[in-house]
N, C-alpha and C. Protein backbone atom coordinates (compact mmCIF):
# COMPACT_ATOMS: atom_id res chain seq x y z
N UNK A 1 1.50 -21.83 12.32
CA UNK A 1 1.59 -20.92 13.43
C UNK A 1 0.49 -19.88 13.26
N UNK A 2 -0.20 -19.54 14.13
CA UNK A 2 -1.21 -18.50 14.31
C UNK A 2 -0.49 -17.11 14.49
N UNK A 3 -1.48 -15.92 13.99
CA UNK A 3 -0.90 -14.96 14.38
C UNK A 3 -1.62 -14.38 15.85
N UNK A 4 -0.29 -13.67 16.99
CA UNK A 4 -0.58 -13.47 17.61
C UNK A 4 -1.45 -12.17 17.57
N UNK A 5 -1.87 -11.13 18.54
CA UNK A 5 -2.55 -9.90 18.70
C UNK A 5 -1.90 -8.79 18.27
N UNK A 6 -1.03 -9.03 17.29
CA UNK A 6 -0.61 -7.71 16.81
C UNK A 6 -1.34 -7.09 15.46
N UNK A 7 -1.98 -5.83 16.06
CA UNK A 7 -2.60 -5.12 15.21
C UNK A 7 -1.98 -4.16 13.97
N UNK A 8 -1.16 -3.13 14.95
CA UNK A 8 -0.10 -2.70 14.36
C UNK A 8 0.58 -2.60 13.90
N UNK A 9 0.72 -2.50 12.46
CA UNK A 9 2.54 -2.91 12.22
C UNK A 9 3.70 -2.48 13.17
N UNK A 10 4.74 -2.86 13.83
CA UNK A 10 5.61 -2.72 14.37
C UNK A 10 7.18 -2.40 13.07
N UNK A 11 6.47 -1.22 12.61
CA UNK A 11 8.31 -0.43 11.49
C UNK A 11 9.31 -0.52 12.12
N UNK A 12 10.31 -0.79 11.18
CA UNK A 12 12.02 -0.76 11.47
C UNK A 12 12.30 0.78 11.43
N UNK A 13 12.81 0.68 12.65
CA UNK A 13 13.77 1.72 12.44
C UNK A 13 14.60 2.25 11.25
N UNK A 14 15.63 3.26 10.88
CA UNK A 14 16.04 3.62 9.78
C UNK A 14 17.18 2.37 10.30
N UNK A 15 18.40 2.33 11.09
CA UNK A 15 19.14 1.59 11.15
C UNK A 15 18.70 -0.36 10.67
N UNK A 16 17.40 -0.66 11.60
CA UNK A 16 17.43 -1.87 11.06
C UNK A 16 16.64 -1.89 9.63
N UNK A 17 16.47 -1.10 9.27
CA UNK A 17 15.84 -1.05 7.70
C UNK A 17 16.80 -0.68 6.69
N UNK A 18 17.77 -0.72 6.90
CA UNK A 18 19.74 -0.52 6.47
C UNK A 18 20.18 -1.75 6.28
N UNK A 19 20.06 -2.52 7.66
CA UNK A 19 20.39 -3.71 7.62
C UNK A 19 19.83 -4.82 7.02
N UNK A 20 18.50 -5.07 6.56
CA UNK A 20 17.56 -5.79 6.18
C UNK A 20 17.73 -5.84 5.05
N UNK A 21 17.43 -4.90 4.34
CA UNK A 21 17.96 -4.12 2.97
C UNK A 21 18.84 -4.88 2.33
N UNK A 22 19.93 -5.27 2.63
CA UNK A 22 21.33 -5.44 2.29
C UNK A 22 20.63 -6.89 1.88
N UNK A 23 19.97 -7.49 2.26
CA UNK A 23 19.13 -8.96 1.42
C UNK A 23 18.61 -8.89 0.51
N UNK A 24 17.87 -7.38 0.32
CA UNK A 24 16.97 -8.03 -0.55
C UNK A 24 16.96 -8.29 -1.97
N UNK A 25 18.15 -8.37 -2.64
CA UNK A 25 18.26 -9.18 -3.77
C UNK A 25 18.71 -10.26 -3.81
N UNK A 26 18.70 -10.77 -2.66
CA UNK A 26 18.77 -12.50 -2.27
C UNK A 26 17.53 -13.15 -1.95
N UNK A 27 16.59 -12.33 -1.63
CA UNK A 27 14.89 -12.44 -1.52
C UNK A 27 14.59 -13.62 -2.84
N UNK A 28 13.83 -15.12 -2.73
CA UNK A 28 13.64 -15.67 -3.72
C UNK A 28 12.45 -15.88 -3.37
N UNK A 29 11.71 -15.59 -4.52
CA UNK A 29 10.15 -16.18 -4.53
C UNK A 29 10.01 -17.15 -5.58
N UNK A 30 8.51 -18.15 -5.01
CA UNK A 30 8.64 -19.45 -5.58
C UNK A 30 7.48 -18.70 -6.59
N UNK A 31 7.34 -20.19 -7.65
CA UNK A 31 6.37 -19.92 -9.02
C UNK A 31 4.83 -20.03 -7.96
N UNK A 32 4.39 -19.29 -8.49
CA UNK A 32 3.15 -19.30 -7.68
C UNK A 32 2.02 -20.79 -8.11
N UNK A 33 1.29 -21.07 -6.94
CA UNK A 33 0.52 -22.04 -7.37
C UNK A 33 -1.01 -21.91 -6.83
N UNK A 34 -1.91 -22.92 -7.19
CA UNK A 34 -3.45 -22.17 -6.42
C UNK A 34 -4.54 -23.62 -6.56
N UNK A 35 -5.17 -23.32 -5.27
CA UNK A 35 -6.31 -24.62 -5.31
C UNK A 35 -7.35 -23.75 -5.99
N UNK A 36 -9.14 -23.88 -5.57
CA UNK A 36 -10.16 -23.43 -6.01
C UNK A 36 -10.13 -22.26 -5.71
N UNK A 37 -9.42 -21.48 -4.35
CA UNK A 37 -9.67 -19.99 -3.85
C UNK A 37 -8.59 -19.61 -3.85
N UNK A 38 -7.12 -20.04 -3.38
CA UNK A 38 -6.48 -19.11 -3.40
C UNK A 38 -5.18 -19.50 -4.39
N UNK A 39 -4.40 -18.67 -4.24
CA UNK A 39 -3.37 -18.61 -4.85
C UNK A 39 -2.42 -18.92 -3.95
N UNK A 40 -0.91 -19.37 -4.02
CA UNK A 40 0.03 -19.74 -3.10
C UNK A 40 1.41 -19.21 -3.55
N UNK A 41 2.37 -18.85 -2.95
CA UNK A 41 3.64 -18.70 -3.19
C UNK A 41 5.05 -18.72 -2.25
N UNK A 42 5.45 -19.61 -1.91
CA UNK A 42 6.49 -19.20 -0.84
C UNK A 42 7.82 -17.81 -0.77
N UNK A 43 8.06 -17.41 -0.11
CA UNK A 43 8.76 -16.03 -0.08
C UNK A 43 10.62 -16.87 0.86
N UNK A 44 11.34 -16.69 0.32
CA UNK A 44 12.60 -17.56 0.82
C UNK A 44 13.69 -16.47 1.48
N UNK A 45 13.70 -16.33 2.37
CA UNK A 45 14.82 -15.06 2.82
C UNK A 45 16.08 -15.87 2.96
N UNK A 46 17.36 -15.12 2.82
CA UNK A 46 18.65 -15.53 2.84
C UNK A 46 18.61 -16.20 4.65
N UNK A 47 18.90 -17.13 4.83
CA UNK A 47 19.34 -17.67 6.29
C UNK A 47 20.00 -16.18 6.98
N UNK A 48 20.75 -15.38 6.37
CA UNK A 48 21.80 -14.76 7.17
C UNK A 48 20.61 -13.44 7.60
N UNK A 49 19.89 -13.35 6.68
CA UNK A 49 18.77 -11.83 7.14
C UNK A 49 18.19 -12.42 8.16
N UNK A 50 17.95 -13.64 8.74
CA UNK A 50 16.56 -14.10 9.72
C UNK A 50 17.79 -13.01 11.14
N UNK A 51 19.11 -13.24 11.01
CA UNK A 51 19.94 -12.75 11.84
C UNK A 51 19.98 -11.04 12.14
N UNK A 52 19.80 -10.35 11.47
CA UNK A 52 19.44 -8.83 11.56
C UNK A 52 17.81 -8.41 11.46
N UNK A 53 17.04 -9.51 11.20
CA UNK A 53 15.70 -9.43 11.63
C UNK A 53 15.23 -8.79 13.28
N UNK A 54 14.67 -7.48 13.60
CA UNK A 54 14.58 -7.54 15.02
C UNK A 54 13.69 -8.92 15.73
N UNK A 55 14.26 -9.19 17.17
CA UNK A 55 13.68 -9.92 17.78
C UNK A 55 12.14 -10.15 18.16
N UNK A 56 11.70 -8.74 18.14
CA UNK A 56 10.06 -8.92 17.96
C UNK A 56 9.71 -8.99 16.96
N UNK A 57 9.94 -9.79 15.92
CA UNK A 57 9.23 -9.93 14.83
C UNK A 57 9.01 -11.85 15.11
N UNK A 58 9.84 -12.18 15.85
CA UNK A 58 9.91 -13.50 16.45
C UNK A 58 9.14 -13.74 17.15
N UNK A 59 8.69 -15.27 17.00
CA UNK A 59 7.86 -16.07 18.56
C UNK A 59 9.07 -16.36 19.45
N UNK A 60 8.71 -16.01 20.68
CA UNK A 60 9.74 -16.49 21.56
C UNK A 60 9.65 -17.89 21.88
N UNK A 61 8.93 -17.97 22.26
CA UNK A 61 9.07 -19.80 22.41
C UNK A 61 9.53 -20.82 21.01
N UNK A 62 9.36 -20.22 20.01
CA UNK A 62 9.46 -21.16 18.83
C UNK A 62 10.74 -20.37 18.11
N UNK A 63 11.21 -19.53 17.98
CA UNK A 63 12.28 -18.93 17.33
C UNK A 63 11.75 -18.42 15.97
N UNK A 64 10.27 -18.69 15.57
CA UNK A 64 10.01 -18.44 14.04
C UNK A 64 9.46 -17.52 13.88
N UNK A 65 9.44 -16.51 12.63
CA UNK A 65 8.56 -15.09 12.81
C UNK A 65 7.14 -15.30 13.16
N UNK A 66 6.76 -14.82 13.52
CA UNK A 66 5.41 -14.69 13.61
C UNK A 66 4.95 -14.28 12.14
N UNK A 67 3.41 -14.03 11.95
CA UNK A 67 2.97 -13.30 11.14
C UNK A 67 3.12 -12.14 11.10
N UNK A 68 3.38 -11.38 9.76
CA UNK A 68 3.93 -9.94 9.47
C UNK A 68 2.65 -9.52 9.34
N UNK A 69 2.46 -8.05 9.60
CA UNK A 69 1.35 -7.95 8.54
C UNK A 69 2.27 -6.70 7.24
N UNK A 70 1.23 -6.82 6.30
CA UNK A 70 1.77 -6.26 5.02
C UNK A 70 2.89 -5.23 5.32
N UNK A 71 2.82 -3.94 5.60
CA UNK A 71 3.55 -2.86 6.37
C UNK A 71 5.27 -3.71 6.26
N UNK A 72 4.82 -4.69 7.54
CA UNK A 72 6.02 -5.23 8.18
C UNK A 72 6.72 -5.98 7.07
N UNK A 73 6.45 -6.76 6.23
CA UNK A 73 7.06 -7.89 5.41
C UNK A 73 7.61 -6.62 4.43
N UNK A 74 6.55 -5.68 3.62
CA UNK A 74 7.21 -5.34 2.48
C UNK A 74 8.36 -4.31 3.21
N UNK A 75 8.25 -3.95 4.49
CA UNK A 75 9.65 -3.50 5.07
C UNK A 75 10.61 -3.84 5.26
N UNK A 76 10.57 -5.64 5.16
CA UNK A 76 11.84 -6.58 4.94
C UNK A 76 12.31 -6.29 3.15
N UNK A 77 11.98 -5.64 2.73
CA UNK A 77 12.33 -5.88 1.45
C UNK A 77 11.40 -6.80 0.29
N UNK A 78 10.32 -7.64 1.13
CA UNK A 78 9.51 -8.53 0.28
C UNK A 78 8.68 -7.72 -1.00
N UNK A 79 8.71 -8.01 -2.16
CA UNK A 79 7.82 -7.11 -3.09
C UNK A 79 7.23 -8.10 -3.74
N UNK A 80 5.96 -7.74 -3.47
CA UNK A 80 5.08 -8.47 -4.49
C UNK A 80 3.47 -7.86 -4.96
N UNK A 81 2.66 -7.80 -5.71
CA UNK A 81 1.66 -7.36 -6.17
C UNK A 81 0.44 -7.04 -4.84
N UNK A 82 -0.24 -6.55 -4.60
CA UNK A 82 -1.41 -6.26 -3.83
C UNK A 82 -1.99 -7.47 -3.42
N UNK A 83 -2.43 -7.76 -2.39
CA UNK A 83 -3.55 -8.84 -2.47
C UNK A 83 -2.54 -9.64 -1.35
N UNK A 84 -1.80 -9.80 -1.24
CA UNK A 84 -0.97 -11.20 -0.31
C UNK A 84 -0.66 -11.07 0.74
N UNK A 85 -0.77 -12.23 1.23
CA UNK A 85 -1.27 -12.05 2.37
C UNK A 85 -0.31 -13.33 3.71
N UNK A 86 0.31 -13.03 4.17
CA UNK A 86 1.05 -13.62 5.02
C UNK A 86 0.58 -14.59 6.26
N UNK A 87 0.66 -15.75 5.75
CA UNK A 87 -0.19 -16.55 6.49
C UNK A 87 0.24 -17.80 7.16
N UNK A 88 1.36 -18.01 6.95
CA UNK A 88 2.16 -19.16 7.68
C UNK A 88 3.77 -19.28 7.88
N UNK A 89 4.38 -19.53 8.80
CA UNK A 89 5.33 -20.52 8.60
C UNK A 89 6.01 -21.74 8.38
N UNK A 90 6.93 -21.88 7.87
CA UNK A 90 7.03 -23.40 7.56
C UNK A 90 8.40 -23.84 8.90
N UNK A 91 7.93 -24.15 9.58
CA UNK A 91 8.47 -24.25 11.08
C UNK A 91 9.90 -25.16 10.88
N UNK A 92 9.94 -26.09 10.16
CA UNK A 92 11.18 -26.58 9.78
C UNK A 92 12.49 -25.91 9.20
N UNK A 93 11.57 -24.73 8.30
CA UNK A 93 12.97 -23.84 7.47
C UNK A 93 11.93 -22.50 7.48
N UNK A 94 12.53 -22.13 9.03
CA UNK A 94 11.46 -20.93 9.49
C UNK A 94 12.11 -19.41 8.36
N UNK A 95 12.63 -19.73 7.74
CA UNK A 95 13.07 -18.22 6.55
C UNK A 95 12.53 -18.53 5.40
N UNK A 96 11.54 -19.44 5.41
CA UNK A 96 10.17 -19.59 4.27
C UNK A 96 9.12 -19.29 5.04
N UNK A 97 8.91 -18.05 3.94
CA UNK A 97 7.26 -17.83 4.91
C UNK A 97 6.23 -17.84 3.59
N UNK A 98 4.99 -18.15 4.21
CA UNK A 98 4.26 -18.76 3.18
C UNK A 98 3.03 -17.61 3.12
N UNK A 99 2.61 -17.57 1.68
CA UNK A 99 1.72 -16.00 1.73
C UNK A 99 0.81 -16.88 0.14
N UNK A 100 -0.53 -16.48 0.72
CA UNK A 100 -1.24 -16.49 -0.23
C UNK A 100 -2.85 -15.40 -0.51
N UNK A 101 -3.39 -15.49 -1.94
CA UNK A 101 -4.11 -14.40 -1.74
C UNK A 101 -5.61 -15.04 -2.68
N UNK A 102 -6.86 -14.35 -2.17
CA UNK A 102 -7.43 -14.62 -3.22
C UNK A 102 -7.58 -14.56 -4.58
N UNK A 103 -8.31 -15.83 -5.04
CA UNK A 103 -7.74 -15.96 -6.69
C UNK A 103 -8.73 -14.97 -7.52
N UNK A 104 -8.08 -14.17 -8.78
CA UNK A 104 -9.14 -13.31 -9.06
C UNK A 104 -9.64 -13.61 -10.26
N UNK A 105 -10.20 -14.66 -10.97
CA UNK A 105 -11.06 -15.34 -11.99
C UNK A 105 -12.44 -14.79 -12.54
């Protein structure tokens, strides 16, 4: 999935940033892996958070998030080191989102 024209991060409110919250020690990240440039890691949200996720963080036609940008994801609760970078969905099990970053060798 491409990301659409959102420049901005679009922040949660205090209420839905209450609600989101309440996942994130169900948040599972995979062992990271990497071709010649980048690095890879999938990010796994609980099925039940995609449900208190606001609706604009969604494609409407497809039901799957769109691309976050940084702001937005580590406001879901996602934590991970500098550098990563949110770059796909996996459209089948749209509460894997896939983030990778350049490799630093």
């Amino acid at each position: 999935m491409s990301s659409t024209s959102h420049q901005q991060p679009r922040r949660l409110t205090e209420a839905e940033r209450s609600k989101v919250l309440e996942f994130q020690d169900m948040i599972h990240y995979s062992p990271r892996y990497s071709d010649d440039t980048y690095e890879y890691r999938h990010v796994i949200l609980p099925k039940n958070m995609m449900k208190v996720i606001p609706s604009d963080y969604f494609i409407p036609e497809s039901g799957c998030l769109r691309i976050l940008l940084e702001e937005e994801w580590r406001g879901l609760g996602i934590t991970q080191s500098l550098g990563w970078e949110h770059y796909e969905i996996h459209a089948p099990e749209p509460h894997i989102l896939l983030f990778k970053r350049l490799k630093t060798e």
